[in-house]
PDB file of N, CA and C in Angstrom:
ATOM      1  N   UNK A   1      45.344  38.138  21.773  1.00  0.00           N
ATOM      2  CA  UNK A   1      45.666  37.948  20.380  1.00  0.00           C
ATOM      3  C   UNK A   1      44.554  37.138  19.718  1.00  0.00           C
ATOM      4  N   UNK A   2      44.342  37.480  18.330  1.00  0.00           N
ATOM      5  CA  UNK A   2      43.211  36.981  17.632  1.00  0.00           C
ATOM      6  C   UNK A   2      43.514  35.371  17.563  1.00  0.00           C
ATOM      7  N   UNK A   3      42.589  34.611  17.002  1.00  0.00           N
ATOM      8  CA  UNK A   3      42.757  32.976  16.787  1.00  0.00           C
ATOM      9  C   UNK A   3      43.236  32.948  15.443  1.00  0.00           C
ATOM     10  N   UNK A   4      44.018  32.198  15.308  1.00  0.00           N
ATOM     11  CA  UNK A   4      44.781  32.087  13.984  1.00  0.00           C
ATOM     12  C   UNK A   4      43.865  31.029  13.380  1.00  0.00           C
ATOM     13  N   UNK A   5      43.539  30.155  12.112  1.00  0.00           N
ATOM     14  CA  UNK A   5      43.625  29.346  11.415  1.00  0.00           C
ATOM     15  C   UNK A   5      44.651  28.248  10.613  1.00  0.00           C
ATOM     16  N   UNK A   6      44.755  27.480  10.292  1.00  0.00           N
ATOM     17  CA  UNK A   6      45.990  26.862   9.185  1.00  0.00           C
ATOM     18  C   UNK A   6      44.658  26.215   8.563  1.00  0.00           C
ATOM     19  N   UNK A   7      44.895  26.111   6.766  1.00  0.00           N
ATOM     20  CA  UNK A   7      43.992  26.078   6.234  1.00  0.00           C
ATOM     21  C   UNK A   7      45.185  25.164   5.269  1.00  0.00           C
ATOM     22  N   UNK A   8      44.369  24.077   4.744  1.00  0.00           N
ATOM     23  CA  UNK A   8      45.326  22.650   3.803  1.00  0.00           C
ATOM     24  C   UNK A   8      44.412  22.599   2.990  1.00  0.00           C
ATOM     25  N   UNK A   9      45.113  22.187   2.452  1.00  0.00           N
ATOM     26  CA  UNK A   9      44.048  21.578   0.742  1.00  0.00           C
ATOM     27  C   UNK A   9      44.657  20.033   0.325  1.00  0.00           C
ATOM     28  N   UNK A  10      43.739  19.139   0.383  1.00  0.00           N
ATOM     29  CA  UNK A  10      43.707  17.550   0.245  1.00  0.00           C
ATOM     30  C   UNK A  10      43.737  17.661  -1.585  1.00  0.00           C
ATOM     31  N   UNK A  11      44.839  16.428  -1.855  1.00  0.00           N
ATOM     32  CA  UNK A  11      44.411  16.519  -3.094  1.00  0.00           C
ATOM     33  C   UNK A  11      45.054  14.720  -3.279  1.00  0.00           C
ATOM     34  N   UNK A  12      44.040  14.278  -4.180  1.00  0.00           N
ATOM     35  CA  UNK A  12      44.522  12.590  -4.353  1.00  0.00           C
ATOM     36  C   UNK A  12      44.202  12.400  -6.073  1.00  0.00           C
ATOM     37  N   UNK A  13      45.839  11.619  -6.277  1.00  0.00           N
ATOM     38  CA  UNK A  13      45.568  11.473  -7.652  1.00  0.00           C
ATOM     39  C   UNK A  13      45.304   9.507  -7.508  1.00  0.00           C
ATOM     40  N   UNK A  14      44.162   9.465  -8.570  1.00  0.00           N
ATOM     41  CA  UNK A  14      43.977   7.918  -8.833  1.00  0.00           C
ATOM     42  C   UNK A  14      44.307   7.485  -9.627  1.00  0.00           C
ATOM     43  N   UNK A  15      45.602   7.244  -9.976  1.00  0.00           N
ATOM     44  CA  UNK A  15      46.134   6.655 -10.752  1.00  0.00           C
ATOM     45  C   UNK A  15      46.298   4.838 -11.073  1.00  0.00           C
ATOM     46  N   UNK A  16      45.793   4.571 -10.019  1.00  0.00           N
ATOM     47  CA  UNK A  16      45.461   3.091 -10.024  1.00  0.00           C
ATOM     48  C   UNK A  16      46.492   2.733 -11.237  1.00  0.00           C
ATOM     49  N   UNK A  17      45.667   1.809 -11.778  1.00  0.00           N
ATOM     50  CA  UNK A  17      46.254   0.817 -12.944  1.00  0.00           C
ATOM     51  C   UNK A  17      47.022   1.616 -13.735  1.00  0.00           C
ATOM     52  N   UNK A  18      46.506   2.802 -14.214  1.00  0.00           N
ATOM     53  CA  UNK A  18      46.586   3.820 -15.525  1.00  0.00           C
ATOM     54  C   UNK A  18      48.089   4.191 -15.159  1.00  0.00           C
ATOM     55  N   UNK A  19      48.509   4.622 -13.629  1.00  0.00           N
ATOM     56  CA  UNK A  19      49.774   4.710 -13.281  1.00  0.00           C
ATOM     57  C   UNK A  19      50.795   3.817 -13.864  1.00  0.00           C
ATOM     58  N   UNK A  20      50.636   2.451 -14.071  1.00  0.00           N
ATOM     59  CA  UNK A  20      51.525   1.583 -13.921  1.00  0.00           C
ATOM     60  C   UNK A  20      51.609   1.225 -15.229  1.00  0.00           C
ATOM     61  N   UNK A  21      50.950   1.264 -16.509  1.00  0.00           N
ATOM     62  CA  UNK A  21      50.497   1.083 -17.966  1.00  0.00           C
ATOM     63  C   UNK A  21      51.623   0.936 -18.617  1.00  0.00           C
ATOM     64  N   UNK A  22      52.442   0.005 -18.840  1.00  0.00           N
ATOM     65  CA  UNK A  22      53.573   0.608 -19.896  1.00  0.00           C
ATOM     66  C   UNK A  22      55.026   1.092 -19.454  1.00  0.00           C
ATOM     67  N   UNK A  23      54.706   0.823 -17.975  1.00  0.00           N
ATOM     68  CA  UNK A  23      55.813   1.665 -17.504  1.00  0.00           C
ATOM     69  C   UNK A  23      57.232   0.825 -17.272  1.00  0.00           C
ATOM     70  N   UNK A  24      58.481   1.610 -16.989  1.00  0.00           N
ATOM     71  CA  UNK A  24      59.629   0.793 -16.835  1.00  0.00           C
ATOM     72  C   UNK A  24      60.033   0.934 -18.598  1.00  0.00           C
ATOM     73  N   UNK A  25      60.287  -0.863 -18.952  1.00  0.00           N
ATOM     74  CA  UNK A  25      61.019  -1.239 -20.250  1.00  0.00           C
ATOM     75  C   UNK A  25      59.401  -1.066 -21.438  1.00  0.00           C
ATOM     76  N   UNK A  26      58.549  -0.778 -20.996  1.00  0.00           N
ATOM     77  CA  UNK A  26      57.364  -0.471 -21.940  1.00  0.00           C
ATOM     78  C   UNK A  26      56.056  -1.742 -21.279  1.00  0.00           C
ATOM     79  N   UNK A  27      56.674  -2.949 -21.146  1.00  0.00           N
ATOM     80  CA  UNK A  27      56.095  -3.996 -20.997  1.00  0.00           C
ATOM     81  C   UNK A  27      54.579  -3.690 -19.411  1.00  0.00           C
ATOM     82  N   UNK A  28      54.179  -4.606 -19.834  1.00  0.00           N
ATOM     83  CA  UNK A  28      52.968  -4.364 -18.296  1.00  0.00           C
ATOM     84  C   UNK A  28      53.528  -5.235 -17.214  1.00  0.00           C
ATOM     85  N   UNK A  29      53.486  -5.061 -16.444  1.00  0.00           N
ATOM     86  CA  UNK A  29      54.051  -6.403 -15.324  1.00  0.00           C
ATOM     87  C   UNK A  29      52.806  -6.495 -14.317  1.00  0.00           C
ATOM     88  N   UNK A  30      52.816  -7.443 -14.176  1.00  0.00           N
ATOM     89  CA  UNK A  30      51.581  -8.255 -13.456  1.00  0.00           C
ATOM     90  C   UNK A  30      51.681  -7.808 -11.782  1.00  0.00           C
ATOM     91  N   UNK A  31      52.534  -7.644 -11.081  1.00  0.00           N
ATOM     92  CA  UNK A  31      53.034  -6.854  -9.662  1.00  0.00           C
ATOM     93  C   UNK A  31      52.124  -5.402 -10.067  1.00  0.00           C
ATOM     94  N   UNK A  32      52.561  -5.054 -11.154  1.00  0.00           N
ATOM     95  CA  UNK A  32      52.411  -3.137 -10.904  1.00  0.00           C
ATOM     96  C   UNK A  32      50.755  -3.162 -11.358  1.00  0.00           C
ATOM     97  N   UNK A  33      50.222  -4.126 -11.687  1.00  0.00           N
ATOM     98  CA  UNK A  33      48.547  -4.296 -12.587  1.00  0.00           C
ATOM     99  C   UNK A  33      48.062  -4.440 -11.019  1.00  0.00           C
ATOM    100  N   UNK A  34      48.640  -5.739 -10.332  1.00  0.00           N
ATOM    101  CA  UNK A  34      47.882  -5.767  -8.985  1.00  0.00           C
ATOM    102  C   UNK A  34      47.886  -4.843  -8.233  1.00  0.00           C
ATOM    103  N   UNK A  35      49.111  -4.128  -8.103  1.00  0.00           N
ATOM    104  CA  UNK A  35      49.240  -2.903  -6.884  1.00  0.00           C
ATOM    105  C   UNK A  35      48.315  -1.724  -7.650  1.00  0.00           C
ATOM    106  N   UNK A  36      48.114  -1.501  -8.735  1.00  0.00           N
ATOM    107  CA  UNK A  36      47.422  -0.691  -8.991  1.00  0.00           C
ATOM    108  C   UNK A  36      45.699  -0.876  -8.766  1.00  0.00           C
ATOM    109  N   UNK A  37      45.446  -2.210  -8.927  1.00  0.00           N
ATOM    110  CA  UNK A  37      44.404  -2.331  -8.753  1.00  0.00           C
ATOM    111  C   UNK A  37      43.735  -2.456  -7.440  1.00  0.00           C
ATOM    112  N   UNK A  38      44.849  -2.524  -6.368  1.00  0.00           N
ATOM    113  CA  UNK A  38      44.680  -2.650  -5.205  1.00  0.00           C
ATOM    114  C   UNK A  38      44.022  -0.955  -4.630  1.00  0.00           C
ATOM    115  N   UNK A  39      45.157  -0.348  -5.537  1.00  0.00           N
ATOM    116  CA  UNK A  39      44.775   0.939  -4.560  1.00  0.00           C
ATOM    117  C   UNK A  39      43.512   1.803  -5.585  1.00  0.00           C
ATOM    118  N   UNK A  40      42.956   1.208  -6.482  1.00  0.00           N
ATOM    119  CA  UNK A  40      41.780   1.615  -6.497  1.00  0.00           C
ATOM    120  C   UNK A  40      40.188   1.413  -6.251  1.00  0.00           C
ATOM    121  N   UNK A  41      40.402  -0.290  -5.729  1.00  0.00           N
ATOM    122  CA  UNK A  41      38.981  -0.821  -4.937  1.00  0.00           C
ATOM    123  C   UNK A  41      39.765   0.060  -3.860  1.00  0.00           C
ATOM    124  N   UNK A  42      40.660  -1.352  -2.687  1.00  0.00           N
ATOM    125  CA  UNK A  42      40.911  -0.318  -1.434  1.00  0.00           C
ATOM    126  C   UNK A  42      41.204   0.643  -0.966  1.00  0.00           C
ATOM    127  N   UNK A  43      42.550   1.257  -1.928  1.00  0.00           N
ATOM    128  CA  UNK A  43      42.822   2.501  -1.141  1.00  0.00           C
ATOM    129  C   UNK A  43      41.826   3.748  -1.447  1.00  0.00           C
ATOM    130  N   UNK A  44      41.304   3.629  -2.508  1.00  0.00           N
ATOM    131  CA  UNK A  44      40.327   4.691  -2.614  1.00  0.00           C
ATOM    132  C   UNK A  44      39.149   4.520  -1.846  1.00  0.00           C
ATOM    133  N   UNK A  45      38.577   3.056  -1.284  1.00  0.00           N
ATOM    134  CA  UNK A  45      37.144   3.561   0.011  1.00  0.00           C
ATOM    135  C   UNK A  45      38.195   3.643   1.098  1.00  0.00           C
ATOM    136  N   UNK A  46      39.489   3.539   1.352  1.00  0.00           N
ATOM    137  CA  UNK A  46      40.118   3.635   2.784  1.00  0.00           C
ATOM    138  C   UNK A  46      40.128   5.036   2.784  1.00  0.00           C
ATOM    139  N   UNK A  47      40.855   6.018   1.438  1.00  0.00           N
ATOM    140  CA  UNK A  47      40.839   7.306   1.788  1.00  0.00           C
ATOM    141  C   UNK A  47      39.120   8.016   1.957  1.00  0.00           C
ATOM    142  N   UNK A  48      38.193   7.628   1.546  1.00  0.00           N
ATOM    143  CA  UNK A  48      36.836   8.139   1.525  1.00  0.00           C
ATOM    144  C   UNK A  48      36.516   7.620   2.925  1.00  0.00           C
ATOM    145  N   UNK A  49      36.616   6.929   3.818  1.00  0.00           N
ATOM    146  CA  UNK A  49      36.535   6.714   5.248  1.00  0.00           C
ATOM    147  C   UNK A  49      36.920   8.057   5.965  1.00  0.00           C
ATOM    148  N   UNK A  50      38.458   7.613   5.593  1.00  0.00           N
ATOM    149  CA  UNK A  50      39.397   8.509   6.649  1.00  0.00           C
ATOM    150  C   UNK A  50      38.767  10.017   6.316  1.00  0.00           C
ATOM    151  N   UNK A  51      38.566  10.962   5.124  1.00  0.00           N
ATOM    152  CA  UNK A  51      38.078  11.570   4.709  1.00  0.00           C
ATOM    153  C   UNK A  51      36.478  12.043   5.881  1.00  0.00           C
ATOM    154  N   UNK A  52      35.925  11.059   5.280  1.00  0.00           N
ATOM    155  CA  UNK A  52      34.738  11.045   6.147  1.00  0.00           C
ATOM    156  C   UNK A  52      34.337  11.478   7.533  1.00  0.00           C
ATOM    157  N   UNK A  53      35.477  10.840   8.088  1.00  0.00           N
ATOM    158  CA  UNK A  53      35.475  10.698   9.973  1.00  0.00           C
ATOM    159  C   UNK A  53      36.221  12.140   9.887  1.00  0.00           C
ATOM    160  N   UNK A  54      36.840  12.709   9.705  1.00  0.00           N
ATOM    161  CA  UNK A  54      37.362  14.032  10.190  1.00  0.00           C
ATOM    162  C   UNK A  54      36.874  15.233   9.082  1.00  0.00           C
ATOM    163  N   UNK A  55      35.765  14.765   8.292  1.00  0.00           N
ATOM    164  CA  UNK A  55      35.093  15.768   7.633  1.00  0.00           C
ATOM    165  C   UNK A  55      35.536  16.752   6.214  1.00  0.00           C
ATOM    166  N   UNK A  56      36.105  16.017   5.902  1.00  0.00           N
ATOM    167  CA  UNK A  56      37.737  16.782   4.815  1.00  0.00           C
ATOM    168  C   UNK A  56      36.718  16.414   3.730  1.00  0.00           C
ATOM    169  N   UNK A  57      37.140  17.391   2.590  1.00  0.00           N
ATOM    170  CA  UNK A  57      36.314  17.493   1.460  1.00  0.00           C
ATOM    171  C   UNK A  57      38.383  17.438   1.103  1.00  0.00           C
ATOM    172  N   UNK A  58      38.241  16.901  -0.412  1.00  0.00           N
ATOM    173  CA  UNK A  58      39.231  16.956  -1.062  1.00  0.00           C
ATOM    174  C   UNK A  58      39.447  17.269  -2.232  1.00  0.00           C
ATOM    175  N   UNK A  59      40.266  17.453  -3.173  1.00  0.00           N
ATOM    176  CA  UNK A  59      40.390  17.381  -4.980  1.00  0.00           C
ATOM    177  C   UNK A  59      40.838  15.756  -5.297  1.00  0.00           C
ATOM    178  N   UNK A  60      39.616  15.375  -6.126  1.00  0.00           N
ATOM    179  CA  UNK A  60      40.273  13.894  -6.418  1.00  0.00           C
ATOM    180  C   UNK A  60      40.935  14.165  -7.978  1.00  0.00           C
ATOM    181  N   UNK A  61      41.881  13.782  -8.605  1.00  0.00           N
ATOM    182  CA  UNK A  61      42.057  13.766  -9.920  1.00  0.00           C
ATOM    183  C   UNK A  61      42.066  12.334 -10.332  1.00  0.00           C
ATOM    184  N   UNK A  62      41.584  12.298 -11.714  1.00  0.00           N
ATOM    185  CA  UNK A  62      40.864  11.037 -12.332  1.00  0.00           C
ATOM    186  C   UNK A  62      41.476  10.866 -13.418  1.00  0.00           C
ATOM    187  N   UNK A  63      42.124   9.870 -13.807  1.00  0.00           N
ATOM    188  CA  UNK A  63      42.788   9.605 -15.035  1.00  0.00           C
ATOM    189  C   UNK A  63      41.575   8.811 -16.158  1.00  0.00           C
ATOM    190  N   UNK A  64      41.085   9.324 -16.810  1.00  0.00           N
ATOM    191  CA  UNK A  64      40.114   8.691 -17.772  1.00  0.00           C
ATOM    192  C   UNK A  64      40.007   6.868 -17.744  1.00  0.00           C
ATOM    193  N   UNK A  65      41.026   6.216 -18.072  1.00  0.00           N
ATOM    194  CA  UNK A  65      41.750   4.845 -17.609  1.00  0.00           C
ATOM    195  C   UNK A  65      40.727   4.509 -16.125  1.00  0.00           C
ATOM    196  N   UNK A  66      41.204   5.075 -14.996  1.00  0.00           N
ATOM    197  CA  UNK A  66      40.928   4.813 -13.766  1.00  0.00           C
ATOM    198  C   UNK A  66      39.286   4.759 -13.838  1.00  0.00           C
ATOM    199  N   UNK A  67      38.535   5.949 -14.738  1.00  0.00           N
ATOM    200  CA  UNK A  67      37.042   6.245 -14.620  1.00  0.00           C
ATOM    201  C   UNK A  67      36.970   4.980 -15.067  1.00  0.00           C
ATOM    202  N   UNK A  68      37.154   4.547 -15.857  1.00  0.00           N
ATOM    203  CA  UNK A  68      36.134   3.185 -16.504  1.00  0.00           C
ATOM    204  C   UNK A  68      36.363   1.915 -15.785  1.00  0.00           C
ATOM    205  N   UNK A  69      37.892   2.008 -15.500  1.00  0.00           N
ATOM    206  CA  UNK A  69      38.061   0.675 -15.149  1.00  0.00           C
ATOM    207  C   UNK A  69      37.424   0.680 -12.808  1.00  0.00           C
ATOM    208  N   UNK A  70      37.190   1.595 -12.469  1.00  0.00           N
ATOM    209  CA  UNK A  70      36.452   1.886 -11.196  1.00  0.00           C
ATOM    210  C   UNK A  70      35.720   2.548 -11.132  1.00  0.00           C
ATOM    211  N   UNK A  71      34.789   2.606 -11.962  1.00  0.00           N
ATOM    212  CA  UNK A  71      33.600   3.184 -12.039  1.00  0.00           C
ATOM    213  C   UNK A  71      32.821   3.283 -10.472  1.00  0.00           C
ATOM    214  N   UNK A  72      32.668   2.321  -9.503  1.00  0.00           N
ATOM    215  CA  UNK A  72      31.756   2.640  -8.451  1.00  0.00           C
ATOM    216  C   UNK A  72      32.346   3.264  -7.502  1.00  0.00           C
ATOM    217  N   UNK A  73      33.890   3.208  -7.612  1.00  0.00           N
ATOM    218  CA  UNK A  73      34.509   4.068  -6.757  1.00  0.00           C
ATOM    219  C   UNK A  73      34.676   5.543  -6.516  1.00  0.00           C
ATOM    220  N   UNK A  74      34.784   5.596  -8.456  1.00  0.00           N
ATOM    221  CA  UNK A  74      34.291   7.397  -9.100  1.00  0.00           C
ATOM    222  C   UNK A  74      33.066   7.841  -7.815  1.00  0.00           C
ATOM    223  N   UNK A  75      32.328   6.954  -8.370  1.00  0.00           N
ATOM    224  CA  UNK A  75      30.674   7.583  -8.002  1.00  0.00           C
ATOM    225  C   UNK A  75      30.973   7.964  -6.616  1.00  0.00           C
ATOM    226  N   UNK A  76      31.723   6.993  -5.801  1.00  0.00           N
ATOM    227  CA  UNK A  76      31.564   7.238  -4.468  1.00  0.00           C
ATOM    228  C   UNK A  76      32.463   8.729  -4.125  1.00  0.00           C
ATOM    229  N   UNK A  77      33.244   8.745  -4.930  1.00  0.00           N
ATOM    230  CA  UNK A  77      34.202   9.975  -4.515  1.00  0.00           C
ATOM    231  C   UNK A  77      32.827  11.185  -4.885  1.00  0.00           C
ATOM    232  N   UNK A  78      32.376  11.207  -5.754  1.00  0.00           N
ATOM    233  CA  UNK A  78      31.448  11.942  -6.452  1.00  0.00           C
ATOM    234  C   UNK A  78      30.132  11.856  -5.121  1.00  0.00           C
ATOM    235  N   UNK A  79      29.760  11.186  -5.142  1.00  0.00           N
ATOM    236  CA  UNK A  79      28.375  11.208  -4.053  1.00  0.00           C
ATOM    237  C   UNK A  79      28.881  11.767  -2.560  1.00  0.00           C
ATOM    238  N   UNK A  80      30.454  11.647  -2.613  1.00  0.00           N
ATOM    239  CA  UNK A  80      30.713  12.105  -0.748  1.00  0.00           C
ATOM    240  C   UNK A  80      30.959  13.784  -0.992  1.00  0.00           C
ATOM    241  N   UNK A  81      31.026  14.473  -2.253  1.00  0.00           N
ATOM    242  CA  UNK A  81      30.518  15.623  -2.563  1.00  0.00           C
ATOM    243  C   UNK A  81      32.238  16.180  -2.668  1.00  0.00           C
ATOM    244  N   UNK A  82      32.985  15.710  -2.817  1.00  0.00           N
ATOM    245  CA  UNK A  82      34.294  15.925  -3.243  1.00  0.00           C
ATOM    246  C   UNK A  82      34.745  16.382  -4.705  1.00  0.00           C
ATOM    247  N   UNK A  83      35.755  17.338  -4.725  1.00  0.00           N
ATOM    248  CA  UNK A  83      35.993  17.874  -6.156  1.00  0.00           C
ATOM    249  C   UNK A  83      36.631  17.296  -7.321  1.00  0.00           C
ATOM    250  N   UNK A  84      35.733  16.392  -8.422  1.00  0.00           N
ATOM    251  CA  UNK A  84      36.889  15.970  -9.136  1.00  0.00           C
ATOM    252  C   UNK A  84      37.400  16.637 -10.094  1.00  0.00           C
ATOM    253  N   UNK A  85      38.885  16.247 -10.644  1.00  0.00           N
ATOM    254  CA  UNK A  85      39.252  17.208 -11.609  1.00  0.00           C
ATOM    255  C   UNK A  85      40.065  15.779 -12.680  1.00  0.00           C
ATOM    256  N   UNK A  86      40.149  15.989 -13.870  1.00  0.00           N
ATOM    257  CA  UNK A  86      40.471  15.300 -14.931  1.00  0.00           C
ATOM    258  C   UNK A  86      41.906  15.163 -14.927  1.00  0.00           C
ATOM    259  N   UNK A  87      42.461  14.168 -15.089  1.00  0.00           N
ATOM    260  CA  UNK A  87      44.207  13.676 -14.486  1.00  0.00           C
ATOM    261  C   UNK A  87      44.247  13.084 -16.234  1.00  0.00           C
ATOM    262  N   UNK A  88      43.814  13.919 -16.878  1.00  0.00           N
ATOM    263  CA  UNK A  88      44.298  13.130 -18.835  1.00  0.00           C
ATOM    264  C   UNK A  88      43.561  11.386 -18.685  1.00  0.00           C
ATOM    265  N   UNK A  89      44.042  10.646 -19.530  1.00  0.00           N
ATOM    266  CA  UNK A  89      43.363   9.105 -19.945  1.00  0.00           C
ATOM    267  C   UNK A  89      44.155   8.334 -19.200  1.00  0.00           C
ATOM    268  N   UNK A  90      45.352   8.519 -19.385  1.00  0.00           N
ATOM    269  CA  UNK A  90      46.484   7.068 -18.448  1.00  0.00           C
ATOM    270  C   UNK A  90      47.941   7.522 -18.280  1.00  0.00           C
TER     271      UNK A  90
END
């Protein structure tokens, strides 16, 4: 019998901060500013690691918000040759 394949498609939205904007009763809360900001220094070079070591190209989506306020992180998703696609402003 022939060799089969399974074929996935990676896709990560960065919603960082832009996620958390307003959300709930409207107000910003200082918990959801940090966790957001957490996962766009760290969790975004943790996923570009993991990425890395097993060779995975992915779709990143980018909330306009996220571009400015992590700009070197963009780049890095961008320089590891990964697909970005536009996730609106926030």
């Amino acid at each position: 019998m022939g060799k089969k394949r399974v074929l996935v498609g990676y896709g990560v939205d960065i919603d960082a901060v832009a996620g958390w904007l307003g959300s709930y009763g409207g107000e910003d809360s200082v918990s959801d500013i940090s966790r957001g900001l957490w996962a766009g220094h760290i969790g975004t070079t943790r996923l570009l690691r993991l990425f890395d070591k097993y060779n995975i190209k992915a779709s990143w989506f980018i909330p306009g918000h996220s571009l400015e306020t992590f700009p070197e992180e963009c780049a890095q998703v961008r320089d590891a040759g990964h697909e970005i696609g536009l996730h609106g402003y926030s």
